[in-house]
PDB file of N, CA and C in Angstrom:
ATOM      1  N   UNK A   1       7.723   1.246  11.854  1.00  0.00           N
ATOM      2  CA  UNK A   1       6.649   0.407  11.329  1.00  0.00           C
ATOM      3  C   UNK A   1       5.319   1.052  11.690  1.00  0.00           C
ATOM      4  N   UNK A   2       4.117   0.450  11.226  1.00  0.00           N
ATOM      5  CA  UNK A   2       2.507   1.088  11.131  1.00  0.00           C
ATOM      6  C   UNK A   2       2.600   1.126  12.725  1.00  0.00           C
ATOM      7  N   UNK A   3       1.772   2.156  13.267  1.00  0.00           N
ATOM      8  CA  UNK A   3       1.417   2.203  14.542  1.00  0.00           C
ATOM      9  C   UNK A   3       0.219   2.382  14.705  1.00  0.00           C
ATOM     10  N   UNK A   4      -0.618   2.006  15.668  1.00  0.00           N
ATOM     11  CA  UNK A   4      -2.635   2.265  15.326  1.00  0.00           C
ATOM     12  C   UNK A   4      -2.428   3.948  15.061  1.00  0.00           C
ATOM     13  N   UNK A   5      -2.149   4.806  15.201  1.00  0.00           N
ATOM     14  CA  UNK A   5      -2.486   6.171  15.470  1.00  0.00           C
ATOM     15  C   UNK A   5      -1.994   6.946  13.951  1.00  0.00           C
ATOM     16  N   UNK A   6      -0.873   5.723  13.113  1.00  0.00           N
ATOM     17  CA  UNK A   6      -0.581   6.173  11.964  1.00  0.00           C
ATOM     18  C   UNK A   6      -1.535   6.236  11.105  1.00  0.00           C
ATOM     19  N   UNK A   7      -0.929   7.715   9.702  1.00  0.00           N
ATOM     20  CA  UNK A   7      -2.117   7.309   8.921  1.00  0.00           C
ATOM     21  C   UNK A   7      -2.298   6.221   8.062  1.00  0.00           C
ATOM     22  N   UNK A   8      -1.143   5.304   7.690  1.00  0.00           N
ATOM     23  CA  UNK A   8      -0.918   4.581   6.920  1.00  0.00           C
ATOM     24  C   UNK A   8      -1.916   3.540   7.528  1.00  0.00           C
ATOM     25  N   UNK A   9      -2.055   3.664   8.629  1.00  0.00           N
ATOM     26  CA  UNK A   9      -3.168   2.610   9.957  1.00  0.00           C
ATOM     27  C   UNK A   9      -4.729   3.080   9.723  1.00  0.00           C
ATOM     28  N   UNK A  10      -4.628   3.692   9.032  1.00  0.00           N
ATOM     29  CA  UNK A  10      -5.899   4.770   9.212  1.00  0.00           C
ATOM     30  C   UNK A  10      -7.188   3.959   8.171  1.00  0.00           C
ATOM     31  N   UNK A  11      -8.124   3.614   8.252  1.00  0.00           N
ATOM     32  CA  UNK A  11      -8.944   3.267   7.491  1.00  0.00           C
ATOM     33  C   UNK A  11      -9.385   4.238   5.494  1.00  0.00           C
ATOM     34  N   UNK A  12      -9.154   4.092   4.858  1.00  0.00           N
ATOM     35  CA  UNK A  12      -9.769   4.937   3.592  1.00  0.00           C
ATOM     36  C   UNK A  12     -10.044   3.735   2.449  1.00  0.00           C
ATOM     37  N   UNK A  13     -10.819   4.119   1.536  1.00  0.00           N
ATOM     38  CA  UNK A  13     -10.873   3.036   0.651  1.00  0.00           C
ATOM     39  C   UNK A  13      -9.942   3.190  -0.094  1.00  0.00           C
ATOM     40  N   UNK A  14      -9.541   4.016  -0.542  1.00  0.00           N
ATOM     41  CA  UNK A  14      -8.602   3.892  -1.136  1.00  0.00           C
ATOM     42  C   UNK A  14      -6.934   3.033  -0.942  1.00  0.00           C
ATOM     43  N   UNK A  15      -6.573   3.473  -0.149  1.00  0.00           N
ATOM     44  CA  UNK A  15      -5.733   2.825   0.873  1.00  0.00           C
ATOM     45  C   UNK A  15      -5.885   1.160   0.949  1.00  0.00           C
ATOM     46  N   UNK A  16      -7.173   1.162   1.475  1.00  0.00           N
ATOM     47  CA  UNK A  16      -7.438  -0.195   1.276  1.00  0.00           C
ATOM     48  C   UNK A  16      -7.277  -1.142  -0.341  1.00  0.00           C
ATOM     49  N   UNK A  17      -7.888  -0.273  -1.114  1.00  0.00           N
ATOM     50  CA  UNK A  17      -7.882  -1.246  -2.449  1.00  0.00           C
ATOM     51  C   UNK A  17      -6.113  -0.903  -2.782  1.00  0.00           C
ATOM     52  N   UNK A  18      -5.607   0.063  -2.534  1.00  0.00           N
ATOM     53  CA  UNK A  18      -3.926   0.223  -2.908  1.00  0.00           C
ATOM     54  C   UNK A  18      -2.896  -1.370  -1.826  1.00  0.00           C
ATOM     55  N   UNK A  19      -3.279  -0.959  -0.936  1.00  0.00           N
ATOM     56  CA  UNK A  19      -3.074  -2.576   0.163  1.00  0.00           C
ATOM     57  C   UNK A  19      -3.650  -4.078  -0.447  1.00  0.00           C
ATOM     58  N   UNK A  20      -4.489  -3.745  -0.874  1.00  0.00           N
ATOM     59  CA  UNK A  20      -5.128  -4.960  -1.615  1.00  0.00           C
ATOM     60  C   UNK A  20      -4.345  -5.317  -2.288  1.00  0.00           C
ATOM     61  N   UNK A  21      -4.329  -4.699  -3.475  1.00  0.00           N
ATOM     62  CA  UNK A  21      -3.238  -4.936  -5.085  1.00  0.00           C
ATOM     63  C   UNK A  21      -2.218  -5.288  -4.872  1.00  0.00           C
ATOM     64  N   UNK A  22      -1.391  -4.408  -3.984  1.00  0.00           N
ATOM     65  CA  UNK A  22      -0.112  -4.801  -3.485  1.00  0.00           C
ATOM     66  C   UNK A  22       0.332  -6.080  -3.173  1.00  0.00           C
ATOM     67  N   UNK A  23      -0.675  -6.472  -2.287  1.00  0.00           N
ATOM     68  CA  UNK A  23      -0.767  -7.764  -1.739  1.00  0.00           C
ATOM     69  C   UNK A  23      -0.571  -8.896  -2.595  1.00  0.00           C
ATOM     70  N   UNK A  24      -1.213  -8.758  -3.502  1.00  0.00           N
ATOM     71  CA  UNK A  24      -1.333  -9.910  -4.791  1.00  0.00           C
ATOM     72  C   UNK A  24      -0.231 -10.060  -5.539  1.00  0.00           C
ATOM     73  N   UNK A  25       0.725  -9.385  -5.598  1.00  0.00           N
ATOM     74  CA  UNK A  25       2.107  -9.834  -6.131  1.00  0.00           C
ATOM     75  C   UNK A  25       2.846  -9.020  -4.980  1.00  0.00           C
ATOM     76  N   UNK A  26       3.323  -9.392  -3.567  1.00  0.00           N
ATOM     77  CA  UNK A  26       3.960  -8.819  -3.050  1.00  0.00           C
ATOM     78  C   UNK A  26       5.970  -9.034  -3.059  1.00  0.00           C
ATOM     79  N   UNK A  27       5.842  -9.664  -3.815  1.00  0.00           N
ATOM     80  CA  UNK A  27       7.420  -9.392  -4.653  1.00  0.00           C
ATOM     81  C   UNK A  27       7.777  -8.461  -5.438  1.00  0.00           C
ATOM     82  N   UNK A  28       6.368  -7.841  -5.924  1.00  0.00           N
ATOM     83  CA  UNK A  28       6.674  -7.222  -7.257  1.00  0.00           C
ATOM     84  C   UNK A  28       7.231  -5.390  -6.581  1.00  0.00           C
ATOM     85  N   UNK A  29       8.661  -5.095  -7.499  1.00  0.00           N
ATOM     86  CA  UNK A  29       8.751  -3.866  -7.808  1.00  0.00           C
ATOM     87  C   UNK A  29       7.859  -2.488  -8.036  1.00  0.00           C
ATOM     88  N   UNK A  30       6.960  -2.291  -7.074  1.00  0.00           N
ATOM     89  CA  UNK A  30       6.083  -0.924  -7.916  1.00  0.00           C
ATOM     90  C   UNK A  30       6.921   0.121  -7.876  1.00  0.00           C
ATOM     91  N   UNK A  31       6.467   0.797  -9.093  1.00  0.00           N
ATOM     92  CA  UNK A  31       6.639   2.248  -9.886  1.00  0.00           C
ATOM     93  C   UNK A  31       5.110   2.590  -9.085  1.00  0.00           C
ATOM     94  N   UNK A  32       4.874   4.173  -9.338  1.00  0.00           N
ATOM     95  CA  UNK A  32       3.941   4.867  -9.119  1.00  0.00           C
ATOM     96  C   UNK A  32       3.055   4.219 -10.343  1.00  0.00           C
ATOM     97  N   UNK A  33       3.371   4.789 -11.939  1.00  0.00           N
ATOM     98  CA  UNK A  33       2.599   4.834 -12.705  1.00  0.00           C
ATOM     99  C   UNK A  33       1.842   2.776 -12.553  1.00  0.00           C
ATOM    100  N   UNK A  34       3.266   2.516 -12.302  1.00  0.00           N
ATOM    101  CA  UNK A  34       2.754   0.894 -12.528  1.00  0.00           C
ATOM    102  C   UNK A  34       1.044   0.447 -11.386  1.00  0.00           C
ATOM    103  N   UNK A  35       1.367   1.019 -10.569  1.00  0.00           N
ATOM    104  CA  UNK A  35       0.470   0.662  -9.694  1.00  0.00           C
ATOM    105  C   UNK A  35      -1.308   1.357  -9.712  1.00  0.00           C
ATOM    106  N   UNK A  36      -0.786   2.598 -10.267  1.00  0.00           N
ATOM    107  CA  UNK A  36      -1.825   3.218 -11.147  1.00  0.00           C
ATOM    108  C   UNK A  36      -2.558   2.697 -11.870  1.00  0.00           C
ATOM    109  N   UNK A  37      -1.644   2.255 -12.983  1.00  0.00           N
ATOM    110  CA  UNK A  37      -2.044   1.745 -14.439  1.00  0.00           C
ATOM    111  C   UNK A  37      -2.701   0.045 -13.656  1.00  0.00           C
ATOM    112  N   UNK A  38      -2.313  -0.453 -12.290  1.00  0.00           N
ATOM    113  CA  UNK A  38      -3.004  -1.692 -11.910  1.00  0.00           C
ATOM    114  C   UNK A  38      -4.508  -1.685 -11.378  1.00  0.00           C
ATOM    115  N   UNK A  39      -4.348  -0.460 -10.940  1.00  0.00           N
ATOM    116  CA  UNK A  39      -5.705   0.522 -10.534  1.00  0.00           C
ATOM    117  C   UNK A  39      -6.539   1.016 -11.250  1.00  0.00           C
ATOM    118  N   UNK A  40      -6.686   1.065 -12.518  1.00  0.00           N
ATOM    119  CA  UNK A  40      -7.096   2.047 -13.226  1.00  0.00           C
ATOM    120  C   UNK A  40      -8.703   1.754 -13.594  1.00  0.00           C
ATOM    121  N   UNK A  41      -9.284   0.472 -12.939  1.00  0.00           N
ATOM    122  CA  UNK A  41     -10.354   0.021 -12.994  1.00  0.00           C
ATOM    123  C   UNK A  41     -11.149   0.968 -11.650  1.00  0.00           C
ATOM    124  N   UNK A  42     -10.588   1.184 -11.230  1.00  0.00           N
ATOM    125  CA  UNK A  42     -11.115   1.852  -9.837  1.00  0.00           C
ATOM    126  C   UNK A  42     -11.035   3.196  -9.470  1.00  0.00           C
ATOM    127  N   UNK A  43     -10.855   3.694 -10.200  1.00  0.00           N
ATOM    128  CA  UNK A  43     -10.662   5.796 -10.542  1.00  0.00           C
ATOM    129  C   UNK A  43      -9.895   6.039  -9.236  1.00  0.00           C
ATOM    130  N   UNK A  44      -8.579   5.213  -9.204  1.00  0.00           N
ATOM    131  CA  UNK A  44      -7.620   5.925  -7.804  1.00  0.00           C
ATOM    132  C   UNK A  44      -6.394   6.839  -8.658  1.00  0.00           C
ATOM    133  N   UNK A  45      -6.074   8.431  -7.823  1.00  0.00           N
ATOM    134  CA  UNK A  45      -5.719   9.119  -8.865  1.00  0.00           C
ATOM    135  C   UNK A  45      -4.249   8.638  -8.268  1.00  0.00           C
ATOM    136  N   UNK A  46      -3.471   9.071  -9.482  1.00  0.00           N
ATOM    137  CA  UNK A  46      -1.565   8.857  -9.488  1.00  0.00           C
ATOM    138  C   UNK A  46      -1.826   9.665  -8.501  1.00  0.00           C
ATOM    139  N   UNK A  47      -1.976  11.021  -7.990  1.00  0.00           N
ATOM    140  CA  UNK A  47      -1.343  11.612  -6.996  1.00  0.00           C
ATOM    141  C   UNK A  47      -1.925  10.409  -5.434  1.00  0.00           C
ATOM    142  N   UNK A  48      -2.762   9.418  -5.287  1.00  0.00           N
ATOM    143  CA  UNK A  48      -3.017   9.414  -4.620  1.00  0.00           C
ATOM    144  C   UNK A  48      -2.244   7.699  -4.584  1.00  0.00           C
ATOM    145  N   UNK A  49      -1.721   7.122  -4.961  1.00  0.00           N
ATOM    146  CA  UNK A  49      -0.978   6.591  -5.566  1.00  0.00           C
ATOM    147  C   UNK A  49       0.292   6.866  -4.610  1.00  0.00           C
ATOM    148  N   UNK A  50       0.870   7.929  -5.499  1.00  0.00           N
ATOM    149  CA  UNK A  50       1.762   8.098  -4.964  1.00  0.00           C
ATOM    150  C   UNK A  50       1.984   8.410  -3.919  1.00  0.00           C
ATOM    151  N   UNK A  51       0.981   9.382  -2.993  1.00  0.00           N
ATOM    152  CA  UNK A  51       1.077   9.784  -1.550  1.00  0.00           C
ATOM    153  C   UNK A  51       1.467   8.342  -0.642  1.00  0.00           C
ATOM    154  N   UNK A  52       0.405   7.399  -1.233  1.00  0.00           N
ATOM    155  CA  UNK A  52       0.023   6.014  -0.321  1.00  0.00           C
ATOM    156  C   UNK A  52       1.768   5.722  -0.283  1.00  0.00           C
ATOM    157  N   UNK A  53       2.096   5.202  -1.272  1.00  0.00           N
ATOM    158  CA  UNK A  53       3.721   4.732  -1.447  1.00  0.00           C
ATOM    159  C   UNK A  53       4.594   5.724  -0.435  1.00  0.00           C
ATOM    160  N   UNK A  54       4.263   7.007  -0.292  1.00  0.00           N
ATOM    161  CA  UNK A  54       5.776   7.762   0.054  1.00  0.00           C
ATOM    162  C   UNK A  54       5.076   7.452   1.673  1.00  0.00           C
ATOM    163  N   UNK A  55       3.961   7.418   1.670  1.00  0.00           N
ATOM    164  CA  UNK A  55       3.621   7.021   3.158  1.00  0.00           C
ATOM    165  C   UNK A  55       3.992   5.856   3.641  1.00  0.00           C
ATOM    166  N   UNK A  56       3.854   4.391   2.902  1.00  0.00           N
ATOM    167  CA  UNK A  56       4.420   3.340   3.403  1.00  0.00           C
ATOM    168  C   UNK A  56       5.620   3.525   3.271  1.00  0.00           C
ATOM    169  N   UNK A  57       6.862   3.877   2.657  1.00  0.00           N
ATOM    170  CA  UNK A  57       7.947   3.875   2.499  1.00  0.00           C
ATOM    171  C   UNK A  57       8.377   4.879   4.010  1.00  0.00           C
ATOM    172  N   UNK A  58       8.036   6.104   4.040  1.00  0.00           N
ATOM    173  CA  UNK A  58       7.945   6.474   5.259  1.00  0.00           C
ATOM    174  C   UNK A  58       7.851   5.503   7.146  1.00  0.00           C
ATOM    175  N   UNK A  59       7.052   4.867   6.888  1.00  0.00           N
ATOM    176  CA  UNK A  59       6.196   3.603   7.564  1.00  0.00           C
ATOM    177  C   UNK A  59       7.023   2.629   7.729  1.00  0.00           C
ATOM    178  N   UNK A  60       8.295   2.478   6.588  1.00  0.00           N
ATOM    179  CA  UNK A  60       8.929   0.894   6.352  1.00  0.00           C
ATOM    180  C   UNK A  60       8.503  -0.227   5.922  1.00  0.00           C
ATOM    181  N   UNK A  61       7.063   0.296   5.327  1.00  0.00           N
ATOM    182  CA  UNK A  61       6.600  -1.246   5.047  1.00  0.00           C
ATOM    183  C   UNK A  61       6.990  -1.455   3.934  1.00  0.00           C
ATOM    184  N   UNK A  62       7.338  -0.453   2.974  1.00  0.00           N
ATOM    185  CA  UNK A  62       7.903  -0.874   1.800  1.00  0.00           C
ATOM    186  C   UNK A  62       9.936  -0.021   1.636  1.00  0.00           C
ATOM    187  N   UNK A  63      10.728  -0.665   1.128  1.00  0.00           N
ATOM    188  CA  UNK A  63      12.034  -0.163   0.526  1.00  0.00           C
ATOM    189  C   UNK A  63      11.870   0.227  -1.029  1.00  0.00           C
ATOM    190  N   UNK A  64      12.780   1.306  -0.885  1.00  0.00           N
ATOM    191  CA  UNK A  64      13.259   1.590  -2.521  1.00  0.00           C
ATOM    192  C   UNK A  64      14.034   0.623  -3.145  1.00  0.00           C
ATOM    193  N   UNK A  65      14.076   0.420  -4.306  1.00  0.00           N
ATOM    194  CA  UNK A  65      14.343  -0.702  -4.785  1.00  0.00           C
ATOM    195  C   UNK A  65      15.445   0.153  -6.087  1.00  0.00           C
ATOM    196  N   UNK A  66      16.424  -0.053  -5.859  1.00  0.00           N
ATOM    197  CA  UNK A  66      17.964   0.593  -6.651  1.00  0.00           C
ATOM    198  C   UNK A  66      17.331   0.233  -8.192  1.00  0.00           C
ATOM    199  N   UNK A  67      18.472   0.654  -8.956  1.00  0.00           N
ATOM    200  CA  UNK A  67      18.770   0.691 -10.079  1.00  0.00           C
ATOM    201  C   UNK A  67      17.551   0.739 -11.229  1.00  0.00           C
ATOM    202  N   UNK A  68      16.762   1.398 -10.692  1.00  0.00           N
ATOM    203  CA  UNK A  68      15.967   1.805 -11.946  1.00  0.00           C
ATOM    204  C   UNK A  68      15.429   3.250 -11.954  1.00  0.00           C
ATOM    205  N   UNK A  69      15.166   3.347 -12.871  1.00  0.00           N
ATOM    206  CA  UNK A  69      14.786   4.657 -13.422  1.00  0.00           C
ATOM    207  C   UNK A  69      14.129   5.543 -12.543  1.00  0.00           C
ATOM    208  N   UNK A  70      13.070   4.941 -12.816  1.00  0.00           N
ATOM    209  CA  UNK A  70      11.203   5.606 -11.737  1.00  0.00           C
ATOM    210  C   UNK A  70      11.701   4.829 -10.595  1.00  0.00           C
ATOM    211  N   UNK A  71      11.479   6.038  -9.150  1.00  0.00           N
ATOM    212  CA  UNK A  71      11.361   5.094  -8.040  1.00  0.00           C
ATOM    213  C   UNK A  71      10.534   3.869  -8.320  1.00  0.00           C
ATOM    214  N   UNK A  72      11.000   2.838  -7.252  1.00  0.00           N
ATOM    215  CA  UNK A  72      10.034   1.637  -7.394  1.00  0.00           C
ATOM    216  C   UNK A  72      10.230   1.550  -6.286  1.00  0.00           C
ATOM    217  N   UNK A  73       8.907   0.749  -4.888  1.00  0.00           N
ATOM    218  CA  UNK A  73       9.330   0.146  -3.747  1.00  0.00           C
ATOM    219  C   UNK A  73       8.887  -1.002  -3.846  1.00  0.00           C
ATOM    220  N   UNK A  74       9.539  -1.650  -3.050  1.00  0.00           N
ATOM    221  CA  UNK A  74       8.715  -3.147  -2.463  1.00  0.00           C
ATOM    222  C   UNK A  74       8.831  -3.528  -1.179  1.00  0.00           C
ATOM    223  N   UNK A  75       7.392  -4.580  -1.091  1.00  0.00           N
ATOM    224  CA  UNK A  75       6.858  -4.837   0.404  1.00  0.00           C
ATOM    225  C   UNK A  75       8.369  -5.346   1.019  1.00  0.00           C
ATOM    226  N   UNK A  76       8.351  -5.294   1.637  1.00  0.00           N
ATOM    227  CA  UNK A  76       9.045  -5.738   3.104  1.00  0.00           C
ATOM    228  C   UNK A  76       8.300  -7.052   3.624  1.00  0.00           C
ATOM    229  N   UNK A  77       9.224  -8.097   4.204  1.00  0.00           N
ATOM    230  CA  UNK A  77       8.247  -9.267   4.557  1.00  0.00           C
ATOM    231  C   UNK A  77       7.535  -8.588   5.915  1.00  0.00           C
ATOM    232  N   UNK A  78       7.954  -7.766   6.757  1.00  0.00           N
ATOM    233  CA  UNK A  78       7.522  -7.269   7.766  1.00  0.00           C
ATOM    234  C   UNK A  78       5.722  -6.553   7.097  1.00  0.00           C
ATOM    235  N   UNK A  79       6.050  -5.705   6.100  1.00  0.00           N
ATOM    236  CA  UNK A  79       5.358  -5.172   5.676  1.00  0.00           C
ATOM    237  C   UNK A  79       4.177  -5.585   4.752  1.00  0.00           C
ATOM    238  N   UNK A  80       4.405  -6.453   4.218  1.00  0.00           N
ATOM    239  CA  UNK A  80       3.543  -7.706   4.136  1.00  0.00           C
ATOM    240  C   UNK A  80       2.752  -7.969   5.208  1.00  0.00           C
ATOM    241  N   UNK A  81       3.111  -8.640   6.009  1.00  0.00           N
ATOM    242  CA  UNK A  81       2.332  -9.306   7.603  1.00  0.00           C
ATOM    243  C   UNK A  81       1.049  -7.911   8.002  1.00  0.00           C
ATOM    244  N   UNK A  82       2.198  -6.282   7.965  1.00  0.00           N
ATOM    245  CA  UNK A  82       1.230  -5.108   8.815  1.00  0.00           C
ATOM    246  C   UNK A  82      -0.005  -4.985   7.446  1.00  0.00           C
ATOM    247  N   UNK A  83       0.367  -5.344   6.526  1.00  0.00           N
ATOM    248  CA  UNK A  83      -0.504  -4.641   5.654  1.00  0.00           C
ATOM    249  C   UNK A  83      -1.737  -5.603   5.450  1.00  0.00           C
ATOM    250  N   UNK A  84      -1.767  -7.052   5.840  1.00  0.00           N
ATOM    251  CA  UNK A  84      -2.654  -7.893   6.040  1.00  0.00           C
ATOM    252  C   UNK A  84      -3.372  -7.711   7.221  1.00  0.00           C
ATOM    253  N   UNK A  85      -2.417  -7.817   8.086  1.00  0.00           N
ATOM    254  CA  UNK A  85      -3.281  -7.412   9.518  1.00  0.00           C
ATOM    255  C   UNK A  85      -4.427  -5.910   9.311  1.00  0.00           C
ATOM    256  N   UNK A  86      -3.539  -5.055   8.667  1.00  0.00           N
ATOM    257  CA  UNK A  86      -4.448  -4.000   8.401  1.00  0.00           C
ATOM    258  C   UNK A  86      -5.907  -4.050   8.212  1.00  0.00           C
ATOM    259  N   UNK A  87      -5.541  -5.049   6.494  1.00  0.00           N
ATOM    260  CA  UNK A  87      -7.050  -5.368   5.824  1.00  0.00           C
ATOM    261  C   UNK A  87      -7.989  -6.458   6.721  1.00  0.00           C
ATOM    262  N   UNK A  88      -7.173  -7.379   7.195  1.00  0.00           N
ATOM    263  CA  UNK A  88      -8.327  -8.273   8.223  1.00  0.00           C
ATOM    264  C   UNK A  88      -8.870  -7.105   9.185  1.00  0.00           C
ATOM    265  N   UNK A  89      -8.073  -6.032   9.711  1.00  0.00           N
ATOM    266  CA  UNK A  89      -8.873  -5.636  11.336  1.00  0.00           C
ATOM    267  C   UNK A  89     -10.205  -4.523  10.790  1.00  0.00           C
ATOM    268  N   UNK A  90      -9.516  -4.435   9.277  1.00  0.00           N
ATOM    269  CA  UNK A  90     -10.744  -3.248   8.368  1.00  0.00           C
ATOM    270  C   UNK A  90     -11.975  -4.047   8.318  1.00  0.00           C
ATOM    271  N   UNK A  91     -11.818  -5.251   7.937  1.00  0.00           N
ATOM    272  CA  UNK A  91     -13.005  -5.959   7.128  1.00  0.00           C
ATOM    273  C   UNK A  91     -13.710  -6.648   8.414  1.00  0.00           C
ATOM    274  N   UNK A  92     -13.309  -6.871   9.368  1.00  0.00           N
ATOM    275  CA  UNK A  92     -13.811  -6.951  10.948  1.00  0.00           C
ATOM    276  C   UNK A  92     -14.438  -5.613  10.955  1.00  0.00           C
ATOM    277  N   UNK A  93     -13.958  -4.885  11.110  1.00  0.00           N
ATOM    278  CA  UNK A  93     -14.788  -3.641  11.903  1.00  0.00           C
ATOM    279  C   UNK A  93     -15.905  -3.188  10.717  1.00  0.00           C
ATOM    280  N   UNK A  94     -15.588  -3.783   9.412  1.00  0.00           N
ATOM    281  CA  UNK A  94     -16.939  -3.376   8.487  1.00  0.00           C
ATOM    282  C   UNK A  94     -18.140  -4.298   8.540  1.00  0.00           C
ATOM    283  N   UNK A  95     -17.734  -5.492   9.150  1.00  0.00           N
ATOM    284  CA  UNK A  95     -18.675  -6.532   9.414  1.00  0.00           C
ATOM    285  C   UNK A  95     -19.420  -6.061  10.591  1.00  0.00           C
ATOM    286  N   UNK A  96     -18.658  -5.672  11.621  1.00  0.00           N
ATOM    287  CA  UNK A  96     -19.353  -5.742  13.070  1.00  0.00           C
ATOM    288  C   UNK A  96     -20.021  -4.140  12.918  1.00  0.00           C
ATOM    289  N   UNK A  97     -20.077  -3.690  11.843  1.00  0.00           N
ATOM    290  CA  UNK A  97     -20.670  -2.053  12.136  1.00  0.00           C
ATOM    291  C   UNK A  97     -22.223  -2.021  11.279  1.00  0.00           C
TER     292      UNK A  97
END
């Protein structure tokens, strides 16, 4: 799971708005492109996209999710909880700076 020293722990905006989205349907199956194409208001590139995913999946916060085509992962209830805690301890330390 996330550890402070991980990068998945690591502050970026990007990261952050990819944690964000996620968040908002955290049942849902992502594909790379899918999560992209949810992004696409915000110029975050597929490769970066995809890094974020193979990093949480790495991390455990998210599983591969069988029988489809395009990898897909999804949150983990564990992974859920780290990825909130994440964005609250971000938006603290952007307040207090």
């Amino acid at each position: 799971m996330v550890t402070a020293g991980s990068i998945a722990a690591r502050y970026s905006t990007v990261r952050s708005q990819i944690y964000e989205r996620m968040l908002r349907e955290p049942s849902r199956p992502w594909a790379v492109k899918d999560l992209h194409d949810a992004l696409a208001d915000l110029d975050i590139s597929e490769n970066a996209v995809r890094s974020t995913l193979y990093l949480l999946l790495g991390e455990r916060v998210v599983v591969e999710q069988k029988g489809f085509r395009a990898m897909r992962v999804k949150l983990t209830e564990d992974g859920r909880d780290v990825l909130r805690v994440l964005l609250e301890s971000w938006a603290r330390q952007e307040a207090s700076a």
